[in-house]
C-alpha atoms as a PDB file:
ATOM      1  CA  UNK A   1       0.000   0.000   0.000  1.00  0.00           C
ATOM      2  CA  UNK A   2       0.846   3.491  -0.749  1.00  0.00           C
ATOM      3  CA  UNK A   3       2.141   5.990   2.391  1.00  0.00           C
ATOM      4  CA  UNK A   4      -0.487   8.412   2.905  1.00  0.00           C
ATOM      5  CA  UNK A   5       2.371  10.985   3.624  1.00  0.00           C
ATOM      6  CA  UNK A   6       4.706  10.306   0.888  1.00  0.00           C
ATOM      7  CA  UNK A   7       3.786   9.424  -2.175  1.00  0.00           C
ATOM      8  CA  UNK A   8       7.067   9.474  -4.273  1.00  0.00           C
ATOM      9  CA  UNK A   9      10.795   8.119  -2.614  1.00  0.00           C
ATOM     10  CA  UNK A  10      13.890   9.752  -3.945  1.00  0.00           C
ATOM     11  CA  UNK A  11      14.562   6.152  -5.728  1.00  0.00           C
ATOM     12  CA  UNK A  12      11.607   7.921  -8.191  1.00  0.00           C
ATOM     13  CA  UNK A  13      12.992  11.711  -9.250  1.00  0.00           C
ATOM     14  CA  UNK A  14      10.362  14.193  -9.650  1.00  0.00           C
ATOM     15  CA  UNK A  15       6.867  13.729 -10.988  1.00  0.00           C
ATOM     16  CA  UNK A  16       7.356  16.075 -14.130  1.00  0.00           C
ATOM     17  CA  UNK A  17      10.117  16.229 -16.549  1.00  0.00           C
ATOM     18  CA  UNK A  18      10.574  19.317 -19.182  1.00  0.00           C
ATOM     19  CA  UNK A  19      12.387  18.698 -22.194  1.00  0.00           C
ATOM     20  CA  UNK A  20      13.891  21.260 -24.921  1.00  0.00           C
ATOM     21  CA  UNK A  21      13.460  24.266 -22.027  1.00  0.00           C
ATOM     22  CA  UNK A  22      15.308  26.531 -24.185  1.00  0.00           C
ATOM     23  CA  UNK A  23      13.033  25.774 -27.213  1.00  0.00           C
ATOM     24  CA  UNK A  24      12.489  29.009 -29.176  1.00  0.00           C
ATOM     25  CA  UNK A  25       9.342  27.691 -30.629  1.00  0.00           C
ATOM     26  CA  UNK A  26       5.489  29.434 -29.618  1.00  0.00           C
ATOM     27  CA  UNK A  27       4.501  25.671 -29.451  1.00  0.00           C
ATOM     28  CA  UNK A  28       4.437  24.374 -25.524  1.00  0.00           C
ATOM     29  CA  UNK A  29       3.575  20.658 -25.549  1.00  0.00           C
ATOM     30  CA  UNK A  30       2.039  18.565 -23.010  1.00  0.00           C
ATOM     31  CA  UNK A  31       1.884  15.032 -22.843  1.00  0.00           C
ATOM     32  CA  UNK A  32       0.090  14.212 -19.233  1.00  0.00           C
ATOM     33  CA  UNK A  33      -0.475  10.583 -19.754  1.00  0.00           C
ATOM     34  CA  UNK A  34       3.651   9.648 -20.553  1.00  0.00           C
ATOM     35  CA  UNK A  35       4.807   6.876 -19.026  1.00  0.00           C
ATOM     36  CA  UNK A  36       3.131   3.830 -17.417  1.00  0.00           C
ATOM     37  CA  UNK A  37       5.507   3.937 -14.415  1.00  0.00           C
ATOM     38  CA  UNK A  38       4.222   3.334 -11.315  1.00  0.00           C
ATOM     39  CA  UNK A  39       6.148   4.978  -7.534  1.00  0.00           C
ATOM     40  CA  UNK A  40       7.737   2.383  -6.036  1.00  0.00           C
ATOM     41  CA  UNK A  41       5.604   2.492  -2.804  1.00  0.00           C
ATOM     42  CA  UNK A  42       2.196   2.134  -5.403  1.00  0.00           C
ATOM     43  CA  UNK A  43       3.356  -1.614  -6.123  1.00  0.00           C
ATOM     44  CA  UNK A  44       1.612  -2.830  -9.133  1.00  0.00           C
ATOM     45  CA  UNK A  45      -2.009  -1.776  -7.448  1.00  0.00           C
ATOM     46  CA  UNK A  46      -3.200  -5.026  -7.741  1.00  0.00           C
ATOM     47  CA  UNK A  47      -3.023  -5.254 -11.284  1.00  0.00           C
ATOM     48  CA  UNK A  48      -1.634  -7.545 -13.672  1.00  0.00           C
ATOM     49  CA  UNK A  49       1.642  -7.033 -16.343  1.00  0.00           C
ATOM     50  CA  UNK A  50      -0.997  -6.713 -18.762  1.00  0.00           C
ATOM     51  CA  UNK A  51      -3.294  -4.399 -17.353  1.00  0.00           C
ATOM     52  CA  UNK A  52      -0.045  -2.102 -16.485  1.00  0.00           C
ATOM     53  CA  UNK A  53       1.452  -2.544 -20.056  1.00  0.00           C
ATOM     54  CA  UNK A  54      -2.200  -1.401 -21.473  1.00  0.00           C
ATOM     55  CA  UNK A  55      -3.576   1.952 -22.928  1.00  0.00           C
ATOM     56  CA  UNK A  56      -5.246   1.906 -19.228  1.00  0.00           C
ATOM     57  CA  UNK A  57      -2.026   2.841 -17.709  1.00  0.00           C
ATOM     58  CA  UNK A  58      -0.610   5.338 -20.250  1.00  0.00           C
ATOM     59  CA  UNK A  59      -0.906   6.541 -24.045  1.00  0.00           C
ATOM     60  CA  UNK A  60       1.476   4.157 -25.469  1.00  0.00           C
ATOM     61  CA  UNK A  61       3.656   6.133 -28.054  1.00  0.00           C
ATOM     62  CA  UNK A  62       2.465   9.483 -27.414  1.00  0.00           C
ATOM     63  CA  UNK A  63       5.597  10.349 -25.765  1.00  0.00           C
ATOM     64  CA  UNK A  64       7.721   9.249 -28.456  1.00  0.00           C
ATOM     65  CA  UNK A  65       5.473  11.631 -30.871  1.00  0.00           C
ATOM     66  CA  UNK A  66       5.470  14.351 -28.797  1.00  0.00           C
ATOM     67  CA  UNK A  67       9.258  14.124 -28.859  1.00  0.00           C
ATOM     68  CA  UNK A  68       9.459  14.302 -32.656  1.00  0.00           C
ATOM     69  CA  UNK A  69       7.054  17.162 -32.927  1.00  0.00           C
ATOM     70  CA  UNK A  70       9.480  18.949 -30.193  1.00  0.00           C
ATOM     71  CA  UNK A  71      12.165  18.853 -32.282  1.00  0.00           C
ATOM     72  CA  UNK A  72      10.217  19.627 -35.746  1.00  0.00           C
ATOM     73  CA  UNK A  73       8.568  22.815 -34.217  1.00  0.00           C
ATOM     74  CA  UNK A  74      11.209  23.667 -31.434  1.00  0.00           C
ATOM     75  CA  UNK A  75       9.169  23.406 -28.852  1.00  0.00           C
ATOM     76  CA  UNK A  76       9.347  23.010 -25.032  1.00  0.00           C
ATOM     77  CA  UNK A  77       8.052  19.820 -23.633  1.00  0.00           C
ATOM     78  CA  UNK A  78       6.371  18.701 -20.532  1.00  0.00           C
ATOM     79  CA  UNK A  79       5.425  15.441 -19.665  1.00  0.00           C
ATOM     80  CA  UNK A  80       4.252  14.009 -16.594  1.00  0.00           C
ATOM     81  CA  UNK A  81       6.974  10.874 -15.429  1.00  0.00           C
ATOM     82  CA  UNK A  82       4.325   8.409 -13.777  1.00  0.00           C
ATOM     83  CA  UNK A  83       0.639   6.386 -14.646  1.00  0.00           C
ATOM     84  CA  UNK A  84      -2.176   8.060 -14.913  1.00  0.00           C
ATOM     85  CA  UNK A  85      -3.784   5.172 -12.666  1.00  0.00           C
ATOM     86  CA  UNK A  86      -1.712   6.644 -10.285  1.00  0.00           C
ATOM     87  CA  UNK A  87      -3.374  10.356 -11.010  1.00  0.00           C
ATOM     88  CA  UNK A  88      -4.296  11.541 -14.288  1.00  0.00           C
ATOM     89  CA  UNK A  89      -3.010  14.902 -14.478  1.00  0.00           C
ATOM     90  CA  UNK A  90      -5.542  16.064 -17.445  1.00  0.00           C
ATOM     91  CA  UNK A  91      -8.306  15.595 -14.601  1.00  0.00           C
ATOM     92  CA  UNK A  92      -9.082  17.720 -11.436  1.00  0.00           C
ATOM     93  CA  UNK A  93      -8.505  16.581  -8.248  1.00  0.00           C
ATOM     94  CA  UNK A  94     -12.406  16.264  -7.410  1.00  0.00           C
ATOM     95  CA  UNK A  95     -13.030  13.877 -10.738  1.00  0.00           C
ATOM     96  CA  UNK A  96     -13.661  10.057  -9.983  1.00  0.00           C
ATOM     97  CA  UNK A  97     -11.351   9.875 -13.012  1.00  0.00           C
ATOM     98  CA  UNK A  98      -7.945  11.258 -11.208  1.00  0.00           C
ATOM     99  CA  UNK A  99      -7.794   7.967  -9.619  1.00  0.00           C
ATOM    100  CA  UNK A 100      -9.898   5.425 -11.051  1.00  0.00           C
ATOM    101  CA  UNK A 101     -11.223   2.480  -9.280  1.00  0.00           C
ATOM    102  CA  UNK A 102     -11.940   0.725 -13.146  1.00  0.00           C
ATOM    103  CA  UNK A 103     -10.765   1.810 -16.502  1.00  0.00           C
ATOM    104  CA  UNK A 104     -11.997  -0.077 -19.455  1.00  0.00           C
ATOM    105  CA  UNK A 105     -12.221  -3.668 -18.450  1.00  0.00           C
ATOM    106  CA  UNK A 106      -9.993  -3.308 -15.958  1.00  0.00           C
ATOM    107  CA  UNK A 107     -10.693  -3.320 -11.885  1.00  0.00           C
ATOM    108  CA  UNK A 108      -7.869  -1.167 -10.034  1.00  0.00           C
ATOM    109  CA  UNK A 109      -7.732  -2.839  -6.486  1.00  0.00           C
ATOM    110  CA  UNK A 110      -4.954  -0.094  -5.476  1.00  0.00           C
ATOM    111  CA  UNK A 111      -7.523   2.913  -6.314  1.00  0.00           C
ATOM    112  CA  UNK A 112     -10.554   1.492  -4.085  1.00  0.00           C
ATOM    113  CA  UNK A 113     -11.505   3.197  -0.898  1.00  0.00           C
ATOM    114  CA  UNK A 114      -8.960   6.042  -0.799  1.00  0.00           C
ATOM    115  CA  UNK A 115      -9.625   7.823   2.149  1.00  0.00           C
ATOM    116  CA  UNK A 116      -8.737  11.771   2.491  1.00  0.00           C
ATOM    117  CA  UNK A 117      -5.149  11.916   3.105  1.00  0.00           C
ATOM    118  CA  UNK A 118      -4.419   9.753   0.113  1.00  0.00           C
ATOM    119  CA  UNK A 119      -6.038  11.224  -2.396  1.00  0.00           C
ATOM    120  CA  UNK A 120      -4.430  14.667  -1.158  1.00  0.00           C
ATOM    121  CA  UNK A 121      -1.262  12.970  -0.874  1.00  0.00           C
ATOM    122  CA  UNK A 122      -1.209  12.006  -4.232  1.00  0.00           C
ATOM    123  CA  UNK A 123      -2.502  15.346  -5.463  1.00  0.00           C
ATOM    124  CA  UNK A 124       0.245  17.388  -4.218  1.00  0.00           C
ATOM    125  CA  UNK A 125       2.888  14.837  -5.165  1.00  0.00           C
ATOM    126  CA  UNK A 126       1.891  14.448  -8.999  1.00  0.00           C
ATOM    127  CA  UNK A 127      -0.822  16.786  -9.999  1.00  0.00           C
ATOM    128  CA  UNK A 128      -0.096  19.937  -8.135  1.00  0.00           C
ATOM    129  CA  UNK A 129       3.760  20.186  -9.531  1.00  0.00           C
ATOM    130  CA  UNK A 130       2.827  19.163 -13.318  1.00  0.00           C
ATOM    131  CA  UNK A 131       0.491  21.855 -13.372  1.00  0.00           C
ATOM    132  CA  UNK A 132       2.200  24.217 -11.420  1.00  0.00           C
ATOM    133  CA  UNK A 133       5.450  23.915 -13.804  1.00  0.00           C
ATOM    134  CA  UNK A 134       3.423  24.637 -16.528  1.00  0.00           C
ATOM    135  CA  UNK A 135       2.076  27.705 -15.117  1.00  0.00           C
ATOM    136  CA  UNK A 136       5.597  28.662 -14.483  1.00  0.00           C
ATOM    137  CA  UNK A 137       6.830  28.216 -17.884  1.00  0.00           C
ATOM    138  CA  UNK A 138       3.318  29.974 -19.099  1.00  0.00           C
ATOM    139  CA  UNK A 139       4.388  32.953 -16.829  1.00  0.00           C
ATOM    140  CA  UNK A 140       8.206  33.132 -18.021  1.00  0.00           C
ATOM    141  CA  UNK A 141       7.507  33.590 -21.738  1.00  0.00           C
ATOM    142  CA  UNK A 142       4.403  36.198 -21.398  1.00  0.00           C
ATOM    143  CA  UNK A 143       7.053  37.644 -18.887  1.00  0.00           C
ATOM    144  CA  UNK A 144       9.725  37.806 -21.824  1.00  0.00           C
ATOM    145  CA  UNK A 145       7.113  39.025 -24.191  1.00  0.00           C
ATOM    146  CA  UNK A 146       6.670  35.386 -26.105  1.00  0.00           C
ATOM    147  CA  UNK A 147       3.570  33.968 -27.833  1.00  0.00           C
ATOM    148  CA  UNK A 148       2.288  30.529 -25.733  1.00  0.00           C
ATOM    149  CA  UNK A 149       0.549  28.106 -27.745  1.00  0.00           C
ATOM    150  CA  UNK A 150      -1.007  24.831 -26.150  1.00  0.00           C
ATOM    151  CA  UNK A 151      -0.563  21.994 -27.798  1.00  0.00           C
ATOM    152  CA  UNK A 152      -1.500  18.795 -25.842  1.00  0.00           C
ATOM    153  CA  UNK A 153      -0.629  15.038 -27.215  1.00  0.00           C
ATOM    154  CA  UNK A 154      -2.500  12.009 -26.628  1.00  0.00           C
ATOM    155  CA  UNK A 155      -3.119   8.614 -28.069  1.00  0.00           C
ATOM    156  CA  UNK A 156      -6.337   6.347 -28.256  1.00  0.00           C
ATOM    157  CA  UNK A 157      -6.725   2.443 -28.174  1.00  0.00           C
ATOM    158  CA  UNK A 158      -8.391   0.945 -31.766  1.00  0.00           C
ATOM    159  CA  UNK A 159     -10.322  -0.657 -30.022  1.00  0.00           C
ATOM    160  CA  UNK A 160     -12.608   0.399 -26.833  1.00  0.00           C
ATOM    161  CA  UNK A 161     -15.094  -1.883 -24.320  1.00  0.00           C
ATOM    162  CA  UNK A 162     -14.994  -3.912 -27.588  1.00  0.00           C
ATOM    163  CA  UNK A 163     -16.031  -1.183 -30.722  1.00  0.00           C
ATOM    164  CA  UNK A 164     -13.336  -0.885 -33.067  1.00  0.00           C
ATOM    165  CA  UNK A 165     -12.214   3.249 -33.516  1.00  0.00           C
ATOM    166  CA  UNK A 166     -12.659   4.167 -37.085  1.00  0.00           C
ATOM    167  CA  UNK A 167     -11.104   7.866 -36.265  1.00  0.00           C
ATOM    168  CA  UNK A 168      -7.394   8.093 -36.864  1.00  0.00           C
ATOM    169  CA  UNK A 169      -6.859  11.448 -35.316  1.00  0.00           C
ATOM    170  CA  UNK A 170      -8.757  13.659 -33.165  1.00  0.00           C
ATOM    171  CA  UNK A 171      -8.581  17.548 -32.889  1.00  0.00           C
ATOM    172  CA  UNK A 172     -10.200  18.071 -29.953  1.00  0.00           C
ATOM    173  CA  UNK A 173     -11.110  21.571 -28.417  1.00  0.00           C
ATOM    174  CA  UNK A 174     -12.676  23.169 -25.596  1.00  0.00           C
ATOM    175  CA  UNK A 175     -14.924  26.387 -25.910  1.00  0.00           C
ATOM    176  CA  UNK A 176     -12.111  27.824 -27.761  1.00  0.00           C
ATOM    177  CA  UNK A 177     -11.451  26.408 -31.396  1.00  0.00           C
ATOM    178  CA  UNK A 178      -9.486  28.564 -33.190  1.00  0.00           C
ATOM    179  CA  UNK A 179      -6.658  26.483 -33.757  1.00  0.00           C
ATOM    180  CA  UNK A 180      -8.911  23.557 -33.899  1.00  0.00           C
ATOM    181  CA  UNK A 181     -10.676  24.814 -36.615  1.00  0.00           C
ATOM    182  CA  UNK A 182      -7.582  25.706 -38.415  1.00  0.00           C
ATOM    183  CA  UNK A 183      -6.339  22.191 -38.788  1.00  0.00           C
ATOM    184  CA  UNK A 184      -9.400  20.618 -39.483  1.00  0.00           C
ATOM    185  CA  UNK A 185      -9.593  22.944 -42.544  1.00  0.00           C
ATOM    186  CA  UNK A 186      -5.830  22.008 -43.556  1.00  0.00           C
ATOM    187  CA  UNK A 187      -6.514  17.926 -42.615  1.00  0.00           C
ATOM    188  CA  UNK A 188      -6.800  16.431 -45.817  1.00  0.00           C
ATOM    189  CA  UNK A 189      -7.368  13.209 -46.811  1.00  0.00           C
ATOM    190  CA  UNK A 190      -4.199  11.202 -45.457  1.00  0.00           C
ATOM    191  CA  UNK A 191      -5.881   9.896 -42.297  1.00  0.00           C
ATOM    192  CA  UNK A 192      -9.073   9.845 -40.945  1.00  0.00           C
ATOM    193  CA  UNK A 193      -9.742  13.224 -38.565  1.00  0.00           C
ATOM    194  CA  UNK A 194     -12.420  14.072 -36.695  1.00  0.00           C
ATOM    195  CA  UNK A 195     -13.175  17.076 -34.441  1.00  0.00           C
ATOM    196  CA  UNK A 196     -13.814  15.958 -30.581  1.00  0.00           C
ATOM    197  CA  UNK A 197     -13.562  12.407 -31.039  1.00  0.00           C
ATOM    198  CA  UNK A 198     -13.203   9.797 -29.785  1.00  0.00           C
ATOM    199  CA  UNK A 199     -13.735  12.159 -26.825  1.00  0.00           C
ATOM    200  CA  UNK A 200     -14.796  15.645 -26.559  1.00  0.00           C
ATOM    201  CA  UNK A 201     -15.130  18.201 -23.612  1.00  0.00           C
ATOM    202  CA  UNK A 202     -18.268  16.501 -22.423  1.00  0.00           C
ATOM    203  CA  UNK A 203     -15.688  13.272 -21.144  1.00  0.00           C
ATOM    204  CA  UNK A 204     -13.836  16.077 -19.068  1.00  0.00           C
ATOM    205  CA  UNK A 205     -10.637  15.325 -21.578  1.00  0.00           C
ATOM    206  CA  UNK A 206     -10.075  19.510 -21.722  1.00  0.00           C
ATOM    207  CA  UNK A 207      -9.126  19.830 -18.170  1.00  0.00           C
ATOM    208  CA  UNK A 208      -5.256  20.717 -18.921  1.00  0.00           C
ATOM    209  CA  UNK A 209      -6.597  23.361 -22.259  1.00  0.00           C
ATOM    210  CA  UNK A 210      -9.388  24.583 -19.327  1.00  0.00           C
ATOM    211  CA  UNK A 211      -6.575  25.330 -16.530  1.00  0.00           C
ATOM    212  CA  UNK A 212      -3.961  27.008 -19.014  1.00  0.00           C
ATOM    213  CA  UNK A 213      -4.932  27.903 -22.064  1.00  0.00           C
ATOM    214  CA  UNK A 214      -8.947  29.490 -21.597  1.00  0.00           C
ATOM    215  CA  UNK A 215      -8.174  31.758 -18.619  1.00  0.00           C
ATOM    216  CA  UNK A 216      -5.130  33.290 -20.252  1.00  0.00           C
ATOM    217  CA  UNK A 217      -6.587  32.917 -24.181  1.00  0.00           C
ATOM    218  CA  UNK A 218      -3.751  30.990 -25.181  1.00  0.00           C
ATOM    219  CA  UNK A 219      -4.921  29.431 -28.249  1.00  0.00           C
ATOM    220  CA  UNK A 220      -4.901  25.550 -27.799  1.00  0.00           C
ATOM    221  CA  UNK A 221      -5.906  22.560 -28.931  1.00  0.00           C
ATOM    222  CA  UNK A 222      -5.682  18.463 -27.758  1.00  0.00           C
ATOM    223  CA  UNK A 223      -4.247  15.645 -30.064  1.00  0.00           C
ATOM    224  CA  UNK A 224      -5.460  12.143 -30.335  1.00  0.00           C
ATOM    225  CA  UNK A 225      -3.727   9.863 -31.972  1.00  0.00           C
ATOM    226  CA  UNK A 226      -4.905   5.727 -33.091  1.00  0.00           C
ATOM    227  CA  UNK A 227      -1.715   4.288 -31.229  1.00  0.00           C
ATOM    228  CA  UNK A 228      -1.861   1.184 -33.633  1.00  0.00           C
ATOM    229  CA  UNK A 229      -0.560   3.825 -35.974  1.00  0.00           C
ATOM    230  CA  UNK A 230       2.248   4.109 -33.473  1.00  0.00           C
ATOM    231  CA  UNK A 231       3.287   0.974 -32.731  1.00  0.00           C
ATOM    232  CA  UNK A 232       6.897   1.352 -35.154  1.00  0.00           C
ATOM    233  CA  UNK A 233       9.205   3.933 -35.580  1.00  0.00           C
ATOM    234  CA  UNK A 234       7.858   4.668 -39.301  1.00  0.00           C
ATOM    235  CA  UNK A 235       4.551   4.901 -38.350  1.00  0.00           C
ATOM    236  CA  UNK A 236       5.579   7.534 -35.451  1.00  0.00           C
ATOM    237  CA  UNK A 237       7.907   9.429 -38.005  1.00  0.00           C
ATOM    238  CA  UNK A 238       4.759   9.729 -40.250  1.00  0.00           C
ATOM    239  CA  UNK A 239       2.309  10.811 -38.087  1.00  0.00           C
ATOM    240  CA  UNK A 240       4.890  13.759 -36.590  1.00  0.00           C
ATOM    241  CA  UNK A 241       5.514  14.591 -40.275  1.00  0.00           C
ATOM    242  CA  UNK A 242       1.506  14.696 -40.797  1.00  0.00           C
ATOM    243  CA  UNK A 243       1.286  16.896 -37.277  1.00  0.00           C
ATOM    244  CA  UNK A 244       3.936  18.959 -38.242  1.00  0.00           C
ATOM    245  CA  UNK A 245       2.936  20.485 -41.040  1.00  0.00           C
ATOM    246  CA  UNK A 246      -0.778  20.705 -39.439  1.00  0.00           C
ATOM    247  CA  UNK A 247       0.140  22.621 -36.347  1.00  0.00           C
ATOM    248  CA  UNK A 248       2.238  25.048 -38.734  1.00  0.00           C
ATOM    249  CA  UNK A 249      -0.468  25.610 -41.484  1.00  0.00           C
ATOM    250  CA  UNK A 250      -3.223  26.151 -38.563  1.00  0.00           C
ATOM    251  CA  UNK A 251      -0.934  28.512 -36.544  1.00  0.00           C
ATOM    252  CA  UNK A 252      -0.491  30.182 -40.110  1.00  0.00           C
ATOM    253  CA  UNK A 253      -3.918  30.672 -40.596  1.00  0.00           C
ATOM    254  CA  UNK A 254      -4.800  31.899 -37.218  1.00  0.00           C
ATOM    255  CA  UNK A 255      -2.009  34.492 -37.186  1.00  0.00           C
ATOM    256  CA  UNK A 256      -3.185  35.779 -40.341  1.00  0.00           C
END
């Protein structure tokens, strides 16, 4: 079981990395769901290699995409370093969803019955400083006179409580869709891309555009990606060539 107190030993480094801080790019990305590493005090929460190799416990591939697209745009990345079944950072701390007790198929014996001090516990050892170094970096470039725009990178599983995902790739948006729109009028024809799907604001999937980019009208916008169209290096070289040149002819247009 997890210490109510302590959340993350030193054995585990901090819960948020930043890569490419220097980046002279107007592109911050976020990837919130990273990694399917769990603290070392968490255990395996009760769950099974599979369950913790799964789409449950991370977006498999997203970070490797979000890497490429850091280097293609020069942009700063930040990515949260542990499972979202842990806490998912792209939900609030009062959302069943920041620490699931099922996902999927899957029960999460680890996430039952969290009293109080555990779910703040693991709030201010994972959510509070992923957000709060965004802010940071948020304030420092308005602060230097810089253009922030939020660019956050997910991928999906093909196939979900047994429905196979036609979508490829989602543009998903809040109540601001600027850039949104942008891209979905530059898309094309090379995958399949929808607007809001396979989730949309209604699933509470906005939370990190809602926190940083509505309140300071950064213009933003939430990536989903089919991670079967991930699974090899081509395919991830492909789809950051495809995102690429998206991001860069919808930032075009809305700068226009």
């Amino acid at each position: 079981m997890l210490l109510r107190t302590d959340i993350l030993s030193a054995a585990d480094g901090d819960a948020v990395s930043v890569e490419n801080a220097a980046a002279a790019g107007d592109v911050l990305l976020v990837c919130e769901h990273a990694s399917r590493t769990l603290p070392q005090r968490a255990g395996d929460l009760g769950l099974s290699e599979e369950a913790l190799s799964s789409h449950i416990a991370w977006d498999p591939g997203a970070l490797d995409l979000a890497r490429m697209l850091s280097r293609s745009l020069d942009a700063t990345l930040v990515a949260q370093r542990f499972s979202r079944l842990i806490y998912d950072c792209n939900r609030p701390p009062e959302s069943p969803a920041a620490m699931p007790e099922k996902s999927e198929i899957y029960d999460i014996p680890g996430n039952h019955d969290l009293d109080v001090a555990e779910r703040y516990a693991r709030t201010a050892a994972l959510y509070v400083p992923f957000h709060d170094r965004i802010d940071a970096i948020i304030a420092e470039r308005k602060a230097a006179g810089r253009r922030t725009v939020l660019v956050t990178v997910h991928s999906f599983t093909p196939v979900y409580m047994g429905r196979h995902r036609e979508v490829e790739v989602g543009i998903l948006h809040d109540e601001d869709s600027r850039l949104a729109d942008a891209m979905l009028a530059g898309a094309g024809a090379a995958f399949r891309v929808e607007r809001n799907e396979p989730y949309g604001p209604q699933d509470g999937v906005t939370h990190t555009l809602r926190l940083h980019g509505l309140p300071s009208g950064l213009a933003n916008v939430m990536i989903e990606v089919r991670n079967d169209l991930l699974k090899d290096e081509a395919g991830k070289q492909a789809m950051a060539s495809y995102l690429t040149g998206l991001l860069q002819e919808g930032l075009g247009r809305i700068s226009s």
